[in-house]
N, C-alpha and C. Protein backbone atom coordinates (compact mmCIF):
# COMPACT_ATOMS: atom_id res chain seq x y z
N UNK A 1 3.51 -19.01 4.38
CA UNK A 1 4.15 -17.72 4.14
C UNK A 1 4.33 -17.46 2.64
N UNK A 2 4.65 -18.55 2.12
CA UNK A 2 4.75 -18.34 0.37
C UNK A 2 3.33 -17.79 -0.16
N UNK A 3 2.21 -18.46 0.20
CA UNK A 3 1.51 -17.74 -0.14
C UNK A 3 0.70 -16.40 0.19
N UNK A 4 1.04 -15.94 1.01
CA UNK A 4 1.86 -14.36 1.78
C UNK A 4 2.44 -13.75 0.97
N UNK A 5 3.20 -14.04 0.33
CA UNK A 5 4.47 -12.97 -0.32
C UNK A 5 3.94 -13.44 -1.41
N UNK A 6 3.57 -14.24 -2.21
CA UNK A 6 2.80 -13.94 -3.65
C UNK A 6 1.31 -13.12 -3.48
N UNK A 7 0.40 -13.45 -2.34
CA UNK A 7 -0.58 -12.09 -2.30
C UNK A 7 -0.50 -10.76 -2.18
N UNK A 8 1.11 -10.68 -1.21
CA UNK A 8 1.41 -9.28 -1.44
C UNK A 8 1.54 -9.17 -2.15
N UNK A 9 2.23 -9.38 -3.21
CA UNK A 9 3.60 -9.10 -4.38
C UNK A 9 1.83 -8.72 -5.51
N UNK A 10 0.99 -9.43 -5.35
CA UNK A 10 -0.27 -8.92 -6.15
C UNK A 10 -1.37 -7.56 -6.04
N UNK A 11 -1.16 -7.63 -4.56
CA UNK A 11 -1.70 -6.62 -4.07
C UNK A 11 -0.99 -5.02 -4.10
N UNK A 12 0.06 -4.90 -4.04
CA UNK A 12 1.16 -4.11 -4.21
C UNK A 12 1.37 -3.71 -5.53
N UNK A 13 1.26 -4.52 -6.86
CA UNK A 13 1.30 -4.85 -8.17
C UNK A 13 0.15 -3.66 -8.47
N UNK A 14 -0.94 -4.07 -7.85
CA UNK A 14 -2.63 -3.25 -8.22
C UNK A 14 -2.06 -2.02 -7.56
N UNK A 15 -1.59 -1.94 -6.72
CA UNK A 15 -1.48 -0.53 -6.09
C UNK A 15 -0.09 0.61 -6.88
N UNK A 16 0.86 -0.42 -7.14
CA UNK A 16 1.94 0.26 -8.26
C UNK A 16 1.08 0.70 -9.44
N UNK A 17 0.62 0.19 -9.89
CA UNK A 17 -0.12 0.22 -11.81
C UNK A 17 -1.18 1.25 -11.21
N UNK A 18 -2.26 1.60 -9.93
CA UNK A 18 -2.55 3.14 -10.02
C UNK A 18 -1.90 3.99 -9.76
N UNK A 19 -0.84 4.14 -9.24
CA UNK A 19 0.25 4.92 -8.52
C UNK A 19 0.90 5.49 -10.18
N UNK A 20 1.32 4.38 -11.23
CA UNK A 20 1.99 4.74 -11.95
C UNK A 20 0.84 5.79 -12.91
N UNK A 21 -0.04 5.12 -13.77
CA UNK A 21 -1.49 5.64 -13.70
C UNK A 21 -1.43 6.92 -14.04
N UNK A 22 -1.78 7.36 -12.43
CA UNK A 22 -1.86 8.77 -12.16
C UNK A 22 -0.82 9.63 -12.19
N UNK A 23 0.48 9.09 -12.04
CA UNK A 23 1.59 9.86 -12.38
C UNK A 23 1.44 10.47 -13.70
N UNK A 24 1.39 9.62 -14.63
CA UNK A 24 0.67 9.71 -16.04
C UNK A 24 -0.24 10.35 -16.42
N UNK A 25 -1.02 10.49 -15.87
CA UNK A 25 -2.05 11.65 -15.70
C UNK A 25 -1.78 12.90 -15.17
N UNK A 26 -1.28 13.06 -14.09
CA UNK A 26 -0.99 14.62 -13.04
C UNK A 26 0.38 14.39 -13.10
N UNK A 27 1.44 13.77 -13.45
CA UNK A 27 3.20 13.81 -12.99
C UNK A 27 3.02 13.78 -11.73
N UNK A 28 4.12 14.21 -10.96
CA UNK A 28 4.14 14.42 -9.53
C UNK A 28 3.80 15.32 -8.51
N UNK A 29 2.29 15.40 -8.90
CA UNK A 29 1.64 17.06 -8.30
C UNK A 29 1.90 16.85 -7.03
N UNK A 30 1.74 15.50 -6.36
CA UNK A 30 1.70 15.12 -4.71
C UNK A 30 2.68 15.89 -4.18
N UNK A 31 3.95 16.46 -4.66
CA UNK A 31 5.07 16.59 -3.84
C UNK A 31 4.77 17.84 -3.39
N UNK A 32 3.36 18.60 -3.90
CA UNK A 32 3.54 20.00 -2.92
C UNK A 32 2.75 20.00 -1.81
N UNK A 33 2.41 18.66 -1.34
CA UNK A 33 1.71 18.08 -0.45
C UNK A 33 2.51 17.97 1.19
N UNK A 34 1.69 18.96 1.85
CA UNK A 34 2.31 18.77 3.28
C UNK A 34 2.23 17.94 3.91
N UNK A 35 3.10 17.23 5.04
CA UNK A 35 2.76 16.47 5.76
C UNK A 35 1.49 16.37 6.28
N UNK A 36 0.58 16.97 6.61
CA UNK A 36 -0.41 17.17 7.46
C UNK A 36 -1.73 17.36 6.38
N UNK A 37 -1.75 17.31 5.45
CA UNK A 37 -2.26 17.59 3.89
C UNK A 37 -2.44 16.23 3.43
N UNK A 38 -1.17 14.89 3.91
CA UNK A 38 -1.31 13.68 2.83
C UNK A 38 -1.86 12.88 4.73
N UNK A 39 -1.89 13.10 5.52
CA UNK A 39 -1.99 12.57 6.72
C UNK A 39 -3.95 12.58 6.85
N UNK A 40 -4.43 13.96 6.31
CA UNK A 40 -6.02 13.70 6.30
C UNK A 40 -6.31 13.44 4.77
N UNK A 41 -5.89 13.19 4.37
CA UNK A 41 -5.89 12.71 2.64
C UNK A 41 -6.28 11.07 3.30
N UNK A 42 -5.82 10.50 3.51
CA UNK A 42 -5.57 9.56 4.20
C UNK A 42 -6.70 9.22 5.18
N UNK A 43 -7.11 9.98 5.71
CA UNK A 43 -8.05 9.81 6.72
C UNK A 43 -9.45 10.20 6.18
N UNK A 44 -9.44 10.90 5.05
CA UNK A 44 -10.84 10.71 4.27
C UNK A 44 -10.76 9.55 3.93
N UNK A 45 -10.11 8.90 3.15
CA UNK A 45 -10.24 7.64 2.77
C UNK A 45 -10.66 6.52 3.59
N UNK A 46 -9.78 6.49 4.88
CA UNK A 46 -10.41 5.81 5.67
C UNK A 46 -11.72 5.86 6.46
N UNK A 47 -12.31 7.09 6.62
CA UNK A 47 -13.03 7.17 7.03
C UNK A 47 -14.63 6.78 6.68
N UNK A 48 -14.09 7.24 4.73
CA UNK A 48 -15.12 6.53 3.62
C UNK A 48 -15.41 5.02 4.10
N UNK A 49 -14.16 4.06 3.72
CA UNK A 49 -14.06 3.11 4.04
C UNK A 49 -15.07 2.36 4.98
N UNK A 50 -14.57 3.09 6.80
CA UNK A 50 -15.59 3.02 7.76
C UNK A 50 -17.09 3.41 7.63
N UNK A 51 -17.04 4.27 6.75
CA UNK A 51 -18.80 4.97 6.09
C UNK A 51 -19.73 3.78 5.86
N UNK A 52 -18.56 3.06 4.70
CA UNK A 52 -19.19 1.90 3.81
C UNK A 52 -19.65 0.93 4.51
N UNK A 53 -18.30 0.47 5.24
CA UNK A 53 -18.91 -0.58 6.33
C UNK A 53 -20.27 -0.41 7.49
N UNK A 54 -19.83 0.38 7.22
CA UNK A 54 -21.17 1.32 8.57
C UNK A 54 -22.73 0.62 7.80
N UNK A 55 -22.56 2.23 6.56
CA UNK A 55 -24.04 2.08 6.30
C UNK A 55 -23.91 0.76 4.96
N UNK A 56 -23.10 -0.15 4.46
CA UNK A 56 -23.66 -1.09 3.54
C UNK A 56 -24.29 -0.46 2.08
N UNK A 57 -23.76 0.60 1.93
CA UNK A 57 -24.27 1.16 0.80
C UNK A 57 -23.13 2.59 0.24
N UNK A 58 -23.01 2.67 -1.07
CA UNK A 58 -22.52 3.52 -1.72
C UNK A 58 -23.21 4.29 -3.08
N UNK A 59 -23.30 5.70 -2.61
CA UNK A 59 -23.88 6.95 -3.52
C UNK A 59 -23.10 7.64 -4.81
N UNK A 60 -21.45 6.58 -4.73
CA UNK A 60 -20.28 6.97 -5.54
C UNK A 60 -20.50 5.74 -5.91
N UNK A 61 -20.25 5.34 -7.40
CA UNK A 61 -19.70 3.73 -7.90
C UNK A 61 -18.47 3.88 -7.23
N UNK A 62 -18.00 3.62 -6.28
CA UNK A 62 -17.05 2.70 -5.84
C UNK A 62 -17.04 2.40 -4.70
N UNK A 63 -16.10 1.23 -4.33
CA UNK A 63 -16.54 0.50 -2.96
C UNK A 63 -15.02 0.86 -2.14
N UNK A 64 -15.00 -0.31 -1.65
CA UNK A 64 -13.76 0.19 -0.51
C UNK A 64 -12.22 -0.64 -1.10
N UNK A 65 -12.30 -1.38 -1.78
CA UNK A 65 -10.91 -1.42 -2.20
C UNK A 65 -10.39 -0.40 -3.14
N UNK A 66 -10.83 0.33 -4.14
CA UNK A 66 -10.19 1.64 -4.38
C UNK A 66 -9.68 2.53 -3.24
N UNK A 67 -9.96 2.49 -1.96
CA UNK A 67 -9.79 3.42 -0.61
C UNK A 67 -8.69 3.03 -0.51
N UNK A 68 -8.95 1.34 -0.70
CA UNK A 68 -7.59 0.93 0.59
C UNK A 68 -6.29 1.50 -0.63
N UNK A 69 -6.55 0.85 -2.20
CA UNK A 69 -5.43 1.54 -2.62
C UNK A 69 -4.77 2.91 -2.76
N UNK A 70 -5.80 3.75 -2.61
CA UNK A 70 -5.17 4.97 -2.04
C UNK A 70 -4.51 5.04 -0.66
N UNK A 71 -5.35 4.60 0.09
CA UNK A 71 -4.15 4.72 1.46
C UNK A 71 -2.88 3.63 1.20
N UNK A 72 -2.97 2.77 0.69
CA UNK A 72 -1.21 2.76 0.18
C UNK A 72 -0.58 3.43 -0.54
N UNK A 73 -1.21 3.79 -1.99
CA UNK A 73 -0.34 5.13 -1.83
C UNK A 73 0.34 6.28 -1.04
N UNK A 74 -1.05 6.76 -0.68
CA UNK A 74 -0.89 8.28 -0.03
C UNK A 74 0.07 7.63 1.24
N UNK A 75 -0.05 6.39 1.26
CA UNK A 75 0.96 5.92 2.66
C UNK A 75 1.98 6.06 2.35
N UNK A 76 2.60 5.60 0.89
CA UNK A 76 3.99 6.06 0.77
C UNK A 76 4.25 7.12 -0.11
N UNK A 77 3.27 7.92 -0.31
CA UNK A 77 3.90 9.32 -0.59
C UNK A 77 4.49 9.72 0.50
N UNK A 78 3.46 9.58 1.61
CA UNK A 78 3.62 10.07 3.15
C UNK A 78 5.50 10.05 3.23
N UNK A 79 5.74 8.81 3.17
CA UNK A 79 7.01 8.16 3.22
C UNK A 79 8.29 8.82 2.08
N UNK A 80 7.93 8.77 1.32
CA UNK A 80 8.31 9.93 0.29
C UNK A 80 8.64 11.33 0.64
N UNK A 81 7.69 11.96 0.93
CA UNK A 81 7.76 13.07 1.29
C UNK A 81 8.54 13.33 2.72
N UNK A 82 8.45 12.41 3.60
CA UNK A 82 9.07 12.72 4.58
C UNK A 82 10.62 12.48 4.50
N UNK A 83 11.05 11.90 3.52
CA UNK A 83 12.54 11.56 3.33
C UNK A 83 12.66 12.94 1.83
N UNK A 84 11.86 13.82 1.23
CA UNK A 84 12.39 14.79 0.60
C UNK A 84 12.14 15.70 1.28
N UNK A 85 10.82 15.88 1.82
CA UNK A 85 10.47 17.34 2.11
C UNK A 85 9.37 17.85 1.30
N UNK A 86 8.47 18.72 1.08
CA UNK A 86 7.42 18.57 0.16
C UNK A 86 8.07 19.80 -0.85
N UNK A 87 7.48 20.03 -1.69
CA UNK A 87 8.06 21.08 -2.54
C UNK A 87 7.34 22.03 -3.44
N UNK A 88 7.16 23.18 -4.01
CA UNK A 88 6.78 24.32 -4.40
C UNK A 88 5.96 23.72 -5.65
N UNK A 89 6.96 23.09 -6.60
CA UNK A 89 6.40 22.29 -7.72
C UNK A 89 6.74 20.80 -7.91
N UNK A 90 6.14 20.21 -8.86
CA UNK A 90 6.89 18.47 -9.31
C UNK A 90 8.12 18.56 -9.71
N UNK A 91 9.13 18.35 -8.51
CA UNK A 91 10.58 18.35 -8.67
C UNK A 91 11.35 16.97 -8.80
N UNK A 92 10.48 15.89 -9.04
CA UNK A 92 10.72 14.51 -9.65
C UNK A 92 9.92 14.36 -10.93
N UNK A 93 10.88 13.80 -11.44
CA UNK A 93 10.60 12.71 -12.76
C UNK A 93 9.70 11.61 -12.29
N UNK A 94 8.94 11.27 -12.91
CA UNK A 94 8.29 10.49 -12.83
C UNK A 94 8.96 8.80 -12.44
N UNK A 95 9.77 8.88 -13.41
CA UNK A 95 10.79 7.58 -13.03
C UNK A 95 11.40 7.50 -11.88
N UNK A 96 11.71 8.92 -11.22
CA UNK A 96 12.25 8.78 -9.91
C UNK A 96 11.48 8.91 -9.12
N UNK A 97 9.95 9.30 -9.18
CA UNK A 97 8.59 8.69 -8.80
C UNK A 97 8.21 7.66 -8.31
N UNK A 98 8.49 6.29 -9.14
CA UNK A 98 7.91 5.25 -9.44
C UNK A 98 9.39 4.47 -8.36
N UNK A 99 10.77 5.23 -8.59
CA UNK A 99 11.87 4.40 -8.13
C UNK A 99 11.78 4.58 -6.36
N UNK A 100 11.20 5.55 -6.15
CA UNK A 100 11.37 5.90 -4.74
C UNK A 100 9.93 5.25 -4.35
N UNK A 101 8.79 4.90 -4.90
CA UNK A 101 7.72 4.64 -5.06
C UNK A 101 8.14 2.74 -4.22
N UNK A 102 8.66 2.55 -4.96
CA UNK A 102 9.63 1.01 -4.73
C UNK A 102 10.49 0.96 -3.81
N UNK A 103 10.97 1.84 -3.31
CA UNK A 103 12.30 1.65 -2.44
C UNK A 103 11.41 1.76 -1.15
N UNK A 104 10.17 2.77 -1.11
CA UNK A 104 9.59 2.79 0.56
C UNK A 104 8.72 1.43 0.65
N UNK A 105 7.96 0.91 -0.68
CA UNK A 105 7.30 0.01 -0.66
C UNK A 105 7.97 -1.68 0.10
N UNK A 106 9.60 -1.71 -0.72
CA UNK A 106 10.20 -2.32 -0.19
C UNK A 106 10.47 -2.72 1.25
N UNK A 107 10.48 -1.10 1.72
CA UNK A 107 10.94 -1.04 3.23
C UNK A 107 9.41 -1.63 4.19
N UNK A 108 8.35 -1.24 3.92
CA UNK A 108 6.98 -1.57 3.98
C UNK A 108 7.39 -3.14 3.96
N UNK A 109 7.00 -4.01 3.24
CA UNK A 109 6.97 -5.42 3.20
C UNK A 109 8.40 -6.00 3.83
N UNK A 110 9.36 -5.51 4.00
CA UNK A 110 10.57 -6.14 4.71
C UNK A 110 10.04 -6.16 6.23
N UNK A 111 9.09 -5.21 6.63
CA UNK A 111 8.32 -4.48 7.83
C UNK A 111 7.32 -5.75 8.18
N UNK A 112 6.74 -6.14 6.65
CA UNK A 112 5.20 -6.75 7.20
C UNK A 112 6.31 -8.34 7.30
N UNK A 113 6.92 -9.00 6.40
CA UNK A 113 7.44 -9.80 6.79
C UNK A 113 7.88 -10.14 7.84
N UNK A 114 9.20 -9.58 8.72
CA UNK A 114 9.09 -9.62 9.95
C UNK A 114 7.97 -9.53 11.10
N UNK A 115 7.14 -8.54 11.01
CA UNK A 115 6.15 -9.10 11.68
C UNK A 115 5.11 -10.04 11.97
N UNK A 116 4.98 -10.67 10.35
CA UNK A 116 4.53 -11.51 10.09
C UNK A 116 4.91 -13.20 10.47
N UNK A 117 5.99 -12.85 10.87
CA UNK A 117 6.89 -14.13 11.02
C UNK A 117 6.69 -14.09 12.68
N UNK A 118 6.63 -13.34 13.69
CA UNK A 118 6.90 -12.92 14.53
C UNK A 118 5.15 -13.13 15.41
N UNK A 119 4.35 -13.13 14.73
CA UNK A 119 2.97 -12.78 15.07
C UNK A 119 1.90 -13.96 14.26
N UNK A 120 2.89 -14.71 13.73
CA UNK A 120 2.23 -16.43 12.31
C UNK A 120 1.23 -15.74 12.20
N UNK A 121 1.00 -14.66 11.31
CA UNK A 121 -0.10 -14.76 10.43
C UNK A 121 -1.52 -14.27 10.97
N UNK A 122 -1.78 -14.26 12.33
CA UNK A 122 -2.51 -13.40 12.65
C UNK A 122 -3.58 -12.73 12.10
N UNK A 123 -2.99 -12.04 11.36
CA UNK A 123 -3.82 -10.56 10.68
C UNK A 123 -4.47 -11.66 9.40
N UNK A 124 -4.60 -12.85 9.26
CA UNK A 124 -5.49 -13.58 8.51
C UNK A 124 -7.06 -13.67 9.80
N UNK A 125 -6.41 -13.67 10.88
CA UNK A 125 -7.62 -13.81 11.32
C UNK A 125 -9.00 -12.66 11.81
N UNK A 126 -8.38 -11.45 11.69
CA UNK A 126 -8.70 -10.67 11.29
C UNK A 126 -10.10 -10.15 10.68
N UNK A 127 -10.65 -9.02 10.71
CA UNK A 127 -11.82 -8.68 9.60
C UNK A 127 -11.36 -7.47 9.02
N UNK A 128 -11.74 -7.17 8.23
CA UNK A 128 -11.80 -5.93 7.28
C UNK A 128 -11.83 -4.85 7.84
N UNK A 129 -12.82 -4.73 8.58
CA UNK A 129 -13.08 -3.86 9.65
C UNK A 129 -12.46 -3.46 10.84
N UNK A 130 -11.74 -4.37 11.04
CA UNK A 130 -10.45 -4.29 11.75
C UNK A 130 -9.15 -3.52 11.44
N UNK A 131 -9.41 -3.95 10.29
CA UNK A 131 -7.91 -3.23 9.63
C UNK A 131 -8.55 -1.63 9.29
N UNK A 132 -9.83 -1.27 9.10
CA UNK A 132 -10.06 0.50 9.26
C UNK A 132 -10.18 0.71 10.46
N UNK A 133 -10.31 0.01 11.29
CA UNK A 133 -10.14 0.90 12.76
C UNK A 133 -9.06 1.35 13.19
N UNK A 134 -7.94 0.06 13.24
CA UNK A 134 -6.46 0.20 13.03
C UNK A 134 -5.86 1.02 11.94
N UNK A 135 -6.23 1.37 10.89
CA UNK A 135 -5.70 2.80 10.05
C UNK A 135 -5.98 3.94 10.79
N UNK A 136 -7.15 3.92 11.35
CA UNK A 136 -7.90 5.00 11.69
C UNK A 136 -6.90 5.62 12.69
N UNK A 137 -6.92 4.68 13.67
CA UNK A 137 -6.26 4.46 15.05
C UNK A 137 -4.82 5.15 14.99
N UNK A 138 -4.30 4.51 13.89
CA UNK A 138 -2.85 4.86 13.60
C UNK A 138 -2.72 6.27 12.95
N UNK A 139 -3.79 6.95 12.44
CA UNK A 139 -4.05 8.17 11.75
C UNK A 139 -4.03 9.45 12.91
N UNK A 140 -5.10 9.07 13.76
CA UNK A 140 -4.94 9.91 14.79
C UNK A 140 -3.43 9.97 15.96
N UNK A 141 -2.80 8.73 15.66
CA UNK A 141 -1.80 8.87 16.95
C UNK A 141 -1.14 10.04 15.75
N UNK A 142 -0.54 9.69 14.52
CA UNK A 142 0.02 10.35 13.62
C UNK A 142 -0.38 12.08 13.65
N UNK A 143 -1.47 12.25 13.57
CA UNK A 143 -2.23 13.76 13.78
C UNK A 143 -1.41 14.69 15.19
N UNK A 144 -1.73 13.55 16.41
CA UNK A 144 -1.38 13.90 17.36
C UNK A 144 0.22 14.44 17.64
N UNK A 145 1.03 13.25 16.50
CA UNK A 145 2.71 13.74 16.61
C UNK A 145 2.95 14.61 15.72
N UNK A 146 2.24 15.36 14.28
CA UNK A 146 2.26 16.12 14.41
C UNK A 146 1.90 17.42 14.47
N UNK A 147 0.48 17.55 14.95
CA UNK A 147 0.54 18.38 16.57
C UNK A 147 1.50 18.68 17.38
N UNK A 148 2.65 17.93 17.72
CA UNK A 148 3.42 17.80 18.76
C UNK A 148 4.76 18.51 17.73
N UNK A 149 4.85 18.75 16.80
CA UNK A 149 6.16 19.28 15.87
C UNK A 149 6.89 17.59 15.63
N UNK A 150 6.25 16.66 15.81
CA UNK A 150 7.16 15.49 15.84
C UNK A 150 7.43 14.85 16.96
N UNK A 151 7.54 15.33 17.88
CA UNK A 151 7.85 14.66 18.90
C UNK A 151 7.34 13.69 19.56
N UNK A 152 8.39 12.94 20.06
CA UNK A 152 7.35 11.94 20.88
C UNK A 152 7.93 11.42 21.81
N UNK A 153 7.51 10.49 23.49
CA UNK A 153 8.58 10.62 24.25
C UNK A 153 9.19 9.14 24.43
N UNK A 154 7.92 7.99 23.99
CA UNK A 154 8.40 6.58 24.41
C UNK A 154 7.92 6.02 22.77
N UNK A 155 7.00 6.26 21.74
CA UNK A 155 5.89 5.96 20.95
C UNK A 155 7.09 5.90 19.88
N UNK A 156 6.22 5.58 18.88
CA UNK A 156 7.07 5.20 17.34
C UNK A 156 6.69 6.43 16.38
N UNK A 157 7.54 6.44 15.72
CA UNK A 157 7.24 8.42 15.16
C UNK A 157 6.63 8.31 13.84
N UNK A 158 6.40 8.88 12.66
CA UNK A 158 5.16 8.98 11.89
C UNK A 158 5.40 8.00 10.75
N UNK A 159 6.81 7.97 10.19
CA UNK A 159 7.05 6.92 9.22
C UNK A 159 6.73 5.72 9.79
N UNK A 160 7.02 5.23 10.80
CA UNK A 160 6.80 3.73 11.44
C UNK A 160 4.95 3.64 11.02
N UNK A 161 4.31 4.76 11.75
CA UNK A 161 2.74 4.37 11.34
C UNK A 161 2.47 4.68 10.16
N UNK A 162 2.75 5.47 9.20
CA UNK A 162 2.69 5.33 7.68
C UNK A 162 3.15 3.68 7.23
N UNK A 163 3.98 3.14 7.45
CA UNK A 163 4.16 1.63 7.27
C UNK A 163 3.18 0.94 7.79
N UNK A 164 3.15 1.20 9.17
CA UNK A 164 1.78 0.09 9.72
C UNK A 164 0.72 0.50 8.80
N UNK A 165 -0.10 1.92 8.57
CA UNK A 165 -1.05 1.93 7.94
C UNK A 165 -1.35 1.54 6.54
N UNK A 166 0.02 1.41 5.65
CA UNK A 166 0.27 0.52 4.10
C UNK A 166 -0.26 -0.50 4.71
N UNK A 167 0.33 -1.31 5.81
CA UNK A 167 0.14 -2.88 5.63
C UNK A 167 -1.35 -3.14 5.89
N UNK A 168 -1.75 -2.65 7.01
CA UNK A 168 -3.35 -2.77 7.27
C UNK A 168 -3.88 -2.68 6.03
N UNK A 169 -4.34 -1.91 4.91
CA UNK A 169 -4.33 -1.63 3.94
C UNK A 169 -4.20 -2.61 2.96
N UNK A 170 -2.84 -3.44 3.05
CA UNK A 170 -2.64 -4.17 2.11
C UNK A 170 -3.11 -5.36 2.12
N UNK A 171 -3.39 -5.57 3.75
CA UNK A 171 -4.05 -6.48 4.12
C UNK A 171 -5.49 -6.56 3.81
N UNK A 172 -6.10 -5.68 4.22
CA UNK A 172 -7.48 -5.49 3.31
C UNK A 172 -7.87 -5.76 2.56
N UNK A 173 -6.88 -5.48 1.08
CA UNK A 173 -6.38 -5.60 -0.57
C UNK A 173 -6.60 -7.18 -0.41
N UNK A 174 -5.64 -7.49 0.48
CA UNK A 174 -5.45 -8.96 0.27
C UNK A 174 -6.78 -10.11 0.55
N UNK A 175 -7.32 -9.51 1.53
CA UNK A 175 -8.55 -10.35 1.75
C UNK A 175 -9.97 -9.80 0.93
N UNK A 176 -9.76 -8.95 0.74
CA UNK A 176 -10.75 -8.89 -0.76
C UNK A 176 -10.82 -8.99 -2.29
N UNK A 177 -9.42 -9.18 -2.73
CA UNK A 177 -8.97 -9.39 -3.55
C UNK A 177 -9.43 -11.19 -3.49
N UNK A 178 -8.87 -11.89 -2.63
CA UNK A 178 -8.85 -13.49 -2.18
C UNK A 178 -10.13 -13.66 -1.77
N UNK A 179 -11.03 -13.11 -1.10
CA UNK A 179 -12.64 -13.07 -1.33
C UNK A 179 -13.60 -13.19 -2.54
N UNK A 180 -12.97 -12.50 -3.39
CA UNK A 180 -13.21 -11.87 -4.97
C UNK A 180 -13.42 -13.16 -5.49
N UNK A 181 -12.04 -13.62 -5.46
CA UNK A 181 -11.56 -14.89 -6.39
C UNK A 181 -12.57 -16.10 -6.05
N UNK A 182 -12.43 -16.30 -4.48
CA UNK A 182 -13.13 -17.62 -4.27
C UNK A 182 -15.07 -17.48 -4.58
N UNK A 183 -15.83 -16.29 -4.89
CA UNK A 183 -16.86 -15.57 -5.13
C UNK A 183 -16.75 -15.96 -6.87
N UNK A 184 -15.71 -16.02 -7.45
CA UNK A 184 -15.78 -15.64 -8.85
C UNK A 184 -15.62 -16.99 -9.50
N UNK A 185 -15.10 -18.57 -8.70
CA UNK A 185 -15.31 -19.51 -8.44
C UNK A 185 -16.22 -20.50 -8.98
């Protein structure tokens, strides 16, 4: 598990430093971003992702871990936004950007921990490809609730799968990142 929580804590690290980045670049344009706006934001990405794996080839220089770090982002903007509300213009500071940026991220890994503890590790055994089907998967139930205005009657409601879909994600990060290394070897 220790070395669990230091791959996150790295993987999360890469995904803060573009998050911050682009703040730096655009401020907080995301926040006039609707729910349903950062939900297929999200699902291009993944879908790229699935593209790549598909056909083994890319027409953009880039591959699929830039994807996955966007869908952690856009996962916790998602998360973000659903605890402000979206808004007309960038009505955060950047610092309170980056602070709320941390506080959902937090809630995210307190998430994967427990499950992680609960399920030993599992999602090591895993493929890559696994974890975009399962974004995917979790994208459409998300579409579907809201379709529904939110609702739902037994199921887990959209923040819960914005978390699952960070971790899939981070998990990804993590096994290609740790692929990388033992390749670079």
């Amino acid at each position: 598990m220790a070395d669990t929580k230091e791959q996150f804590e790295t993987v999360i690290e890469l995904c803060r430093g573009i998050f911050e980045k682009k703040l730096k670049d655009y401020g907080p344009s995301w926040r006039i971003m609707r729910p349903e706006s950062i939900t297929d934001q999200i699902l291009i990405k993944g879908k790229r992702i699935r593209s790549l794996e598909i056909k083994k080839e890319s027409k953009i220089n880039e591959g699929i871990k830039p994807e996955f770090i966007g869908i952690v982002n856009y996962g916790i903007i998602g998360l973000i936004q659903m605890e402000l509300g979206f808004s007309d213009d960038g009505d955060v500071s950047v610092a309170e950007a980056i602070e709320l940026y941390d506080k959902h991220m937090t809630a995210v890994k307190e998430l994967m921990y427990a499950k992680n503890h609960d399920y030993d590790e599992a999602w090591r055994l895993m493929r890559i490809s696994s974890y975009t089907d399962m974004i995917l998967t979790k994208l459409n139930r998300v579409k579907e609730i809201e379709n529904n205005a939110g609702k739902v009657a037994v199921s887990e409601g959209i923040d819960s799968n914005y978390k699952d879909i960070v971790n899939y994600a981070l998990f990804g990060l993590i096994k290609l990142v740790h692929e990388q290394k033992h390749l670079d070897n």
